[in-house]
Protein backbone atom coordinates (compact mmCIF):
# COMPACT_ATOMS: atom_id res chain seq x y z
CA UNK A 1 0.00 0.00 0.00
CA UNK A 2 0.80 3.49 -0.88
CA UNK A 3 0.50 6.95 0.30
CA UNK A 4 0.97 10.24 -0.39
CA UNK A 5 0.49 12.76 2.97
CA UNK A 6 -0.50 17.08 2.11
CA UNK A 7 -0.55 19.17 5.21
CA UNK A 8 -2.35 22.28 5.75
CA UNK A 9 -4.02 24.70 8.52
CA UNK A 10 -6.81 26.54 9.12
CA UNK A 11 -8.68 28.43 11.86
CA UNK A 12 -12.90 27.96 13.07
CA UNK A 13 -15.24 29.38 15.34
CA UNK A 14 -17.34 26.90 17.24
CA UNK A 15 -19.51 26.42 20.00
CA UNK A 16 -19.81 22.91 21.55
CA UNK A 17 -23.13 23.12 23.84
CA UNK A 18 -23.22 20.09 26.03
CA UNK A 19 -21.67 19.56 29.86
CA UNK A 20 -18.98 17.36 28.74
CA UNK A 21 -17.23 20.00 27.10
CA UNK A 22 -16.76 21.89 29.78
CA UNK A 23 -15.20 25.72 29.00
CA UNK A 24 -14.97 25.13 25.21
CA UNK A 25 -19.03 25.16 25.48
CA UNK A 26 -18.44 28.73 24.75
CA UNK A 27 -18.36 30.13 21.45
CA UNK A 28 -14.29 29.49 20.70
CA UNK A 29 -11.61 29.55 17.97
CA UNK A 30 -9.57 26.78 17.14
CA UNK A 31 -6.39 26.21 14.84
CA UNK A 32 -6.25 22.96 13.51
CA UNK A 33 -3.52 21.44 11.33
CA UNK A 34 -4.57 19.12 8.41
CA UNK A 35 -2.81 15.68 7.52
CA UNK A 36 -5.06 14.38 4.68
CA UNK A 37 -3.27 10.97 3.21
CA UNK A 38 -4.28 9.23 0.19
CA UNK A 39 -3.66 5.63 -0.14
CA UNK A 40 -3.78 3.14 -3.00
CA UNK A 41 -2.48 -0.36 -3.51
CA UNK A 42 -0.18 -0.02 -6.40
CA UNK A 43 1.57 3.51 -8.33
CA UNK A 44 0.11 5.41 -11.20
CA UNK A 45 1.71 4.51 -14.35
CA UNK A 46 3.73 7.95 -13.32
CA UNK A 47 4.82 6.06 -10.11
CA UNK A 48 3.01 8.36 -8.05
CA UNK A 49 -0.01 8.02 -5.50
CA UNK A 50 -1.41 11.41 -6.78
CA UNK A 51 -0.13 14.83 -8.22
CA UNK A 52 0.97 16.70 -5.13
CA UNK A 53 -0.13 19.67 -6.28
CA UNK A 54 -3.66 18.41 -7.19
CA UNK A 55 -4.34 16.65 -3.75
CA UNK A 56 -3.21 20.14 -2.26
CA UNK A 57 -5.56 21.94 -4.31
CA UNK A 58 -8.47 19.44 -3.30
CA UNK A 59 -7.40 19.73 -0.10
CA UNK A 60 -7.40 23.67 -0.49
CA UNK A 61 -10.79 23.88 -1.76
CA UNK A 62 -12.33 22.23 1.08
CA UNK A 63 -10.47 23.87 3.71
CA UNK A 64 -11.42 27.06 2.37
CA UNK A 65 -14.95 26.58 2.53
CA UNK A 66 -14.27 26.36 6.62
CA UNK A 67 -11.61 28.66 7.18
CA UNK A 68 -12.48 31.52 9.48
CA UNK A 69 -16.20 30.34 9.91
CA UNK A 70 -17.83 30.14 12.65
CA UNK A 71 -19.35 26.55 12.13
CA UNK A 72 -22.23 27.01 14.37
CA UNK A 73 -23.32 29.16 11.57
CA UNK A 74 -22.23 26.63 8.56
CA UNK A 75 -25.05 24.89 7.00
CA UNK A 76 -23.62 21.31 6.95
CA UNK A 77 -23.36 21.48 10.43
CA UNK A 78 -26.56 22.43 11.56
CA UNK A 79 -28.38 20.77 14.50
CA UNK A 80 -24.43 18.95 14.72
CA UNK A 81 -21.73 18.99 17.10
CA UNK A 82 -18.85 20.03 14.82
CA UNK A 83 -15.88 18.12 17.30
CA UNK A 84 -12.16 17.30 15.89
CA UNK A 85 -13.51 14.28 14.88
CA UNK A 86 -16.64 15.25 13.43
CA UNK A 87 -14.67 17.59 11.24
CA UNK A 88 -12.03 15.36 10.37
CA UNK A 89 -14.91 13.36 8.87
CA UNK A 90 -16.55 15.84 6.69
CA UNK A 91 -13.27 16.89 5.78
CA UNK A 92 -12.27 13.28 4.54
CA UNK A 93 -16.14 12.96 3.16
CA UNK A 94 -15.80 16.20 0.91
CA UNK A 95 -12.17 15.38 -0.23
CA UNK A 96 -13.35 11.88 -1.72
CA UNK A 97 -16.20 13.53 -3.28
CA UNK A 98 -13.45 16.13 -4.84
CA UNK A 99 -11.53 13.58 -5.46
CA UNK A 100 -13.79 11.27 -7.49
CA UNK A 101 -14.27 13.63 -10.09
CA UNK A 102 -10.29 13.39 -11.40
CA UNK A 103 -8.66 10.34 -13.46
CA UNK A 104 -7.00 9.24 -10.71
CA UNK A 105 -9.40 9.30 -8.06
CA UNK A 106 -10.96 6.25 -8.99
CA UNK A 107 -7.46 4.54 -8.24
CA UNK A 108 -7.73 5.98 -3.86
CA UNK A 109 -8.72 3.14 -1.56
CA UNK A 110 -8.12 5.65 0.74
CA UNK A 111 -8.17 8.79 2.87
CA UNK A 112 -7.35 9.47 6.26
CA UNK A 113 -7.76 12.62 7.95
CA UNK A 114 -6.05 13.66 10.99
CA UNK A 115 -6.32 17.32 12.53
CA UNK A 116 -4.24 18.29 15.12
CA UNK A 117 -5.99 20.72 17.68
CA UNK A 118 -2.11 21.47 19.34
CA UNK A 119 1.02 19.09 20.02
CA UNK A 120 -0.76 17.11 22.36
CA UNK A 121 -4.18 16.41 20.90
CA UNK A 122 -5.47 15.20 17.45
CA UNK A 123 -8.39 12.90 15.81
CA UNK A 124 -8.03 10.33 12.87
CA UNK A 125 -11.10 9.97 10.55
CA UNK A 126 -10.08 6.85 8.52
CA UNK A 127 -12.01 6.56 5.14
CA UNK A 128 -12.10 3.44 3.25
CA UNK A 129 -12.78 3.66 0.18
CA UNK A 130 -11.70 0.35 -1.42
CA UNK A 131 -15.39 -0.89 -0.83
């Protein structure tokens, strides 16, 4: 198996309204930093998982349409708690969807998305997509 790992950051506004969430119940910012890898069993016939600059523009697109929003105010998460691992979902969710509109896309078995909240926290979504 092969991957191929694009990093990138952005910055949200969320409230998470229940008791176990203690402080960050509040209406808060967060900086996350996103590891989206791509993974497929064998090389393109250009010996490559996927352009680099392609999966970073996928991963670009998506990011942009939640950087500096306040996601209690973002339609696809209405009436949902938008947690790391809630977002690392919909992250990895809308990437595939991206994703399977390019040649190669088909060829992903794929995606995992980890976001790091700081150095000492982070949440996996793991999307297979060999199925």
């Amino acid at each position: 198996m092969f991957s191929l790992t694009i990093r990138r950051h952005f910055m949200i506004a969320h409230s998470l309204p229940r008791a176990v969430f203690g402080p960050a119940q509040g209406l808060h910012g967060a900086t996350f930093v996103a590891e989206v890898t791509f993974r497929r069993r064998t090389l393109s016939e250009d010996a490559i998982v996927l352009d680099i600059g392609a999966a970073g523009g996928i991963i670009e697109d998506v990011l942009a349409g939640l950087n500096y929003k306040n996601l209690d105010e973002h339609p696809d998460f209405a009436g949902k708690l938008s947690t790391t691992e809630a977002l690392a979902e919909y992250v990895a969710q809308t990437v595939a969807g991206k994703l399977k509109n390019t040649d190669d896309g088909r060829e992903i078995t794929g995606i995992d998305v980890t976001l790091r909240e700081n150095p000492d926290a982070w949440a996996t979504y793991a999307l297979d997509l060999s199925a």
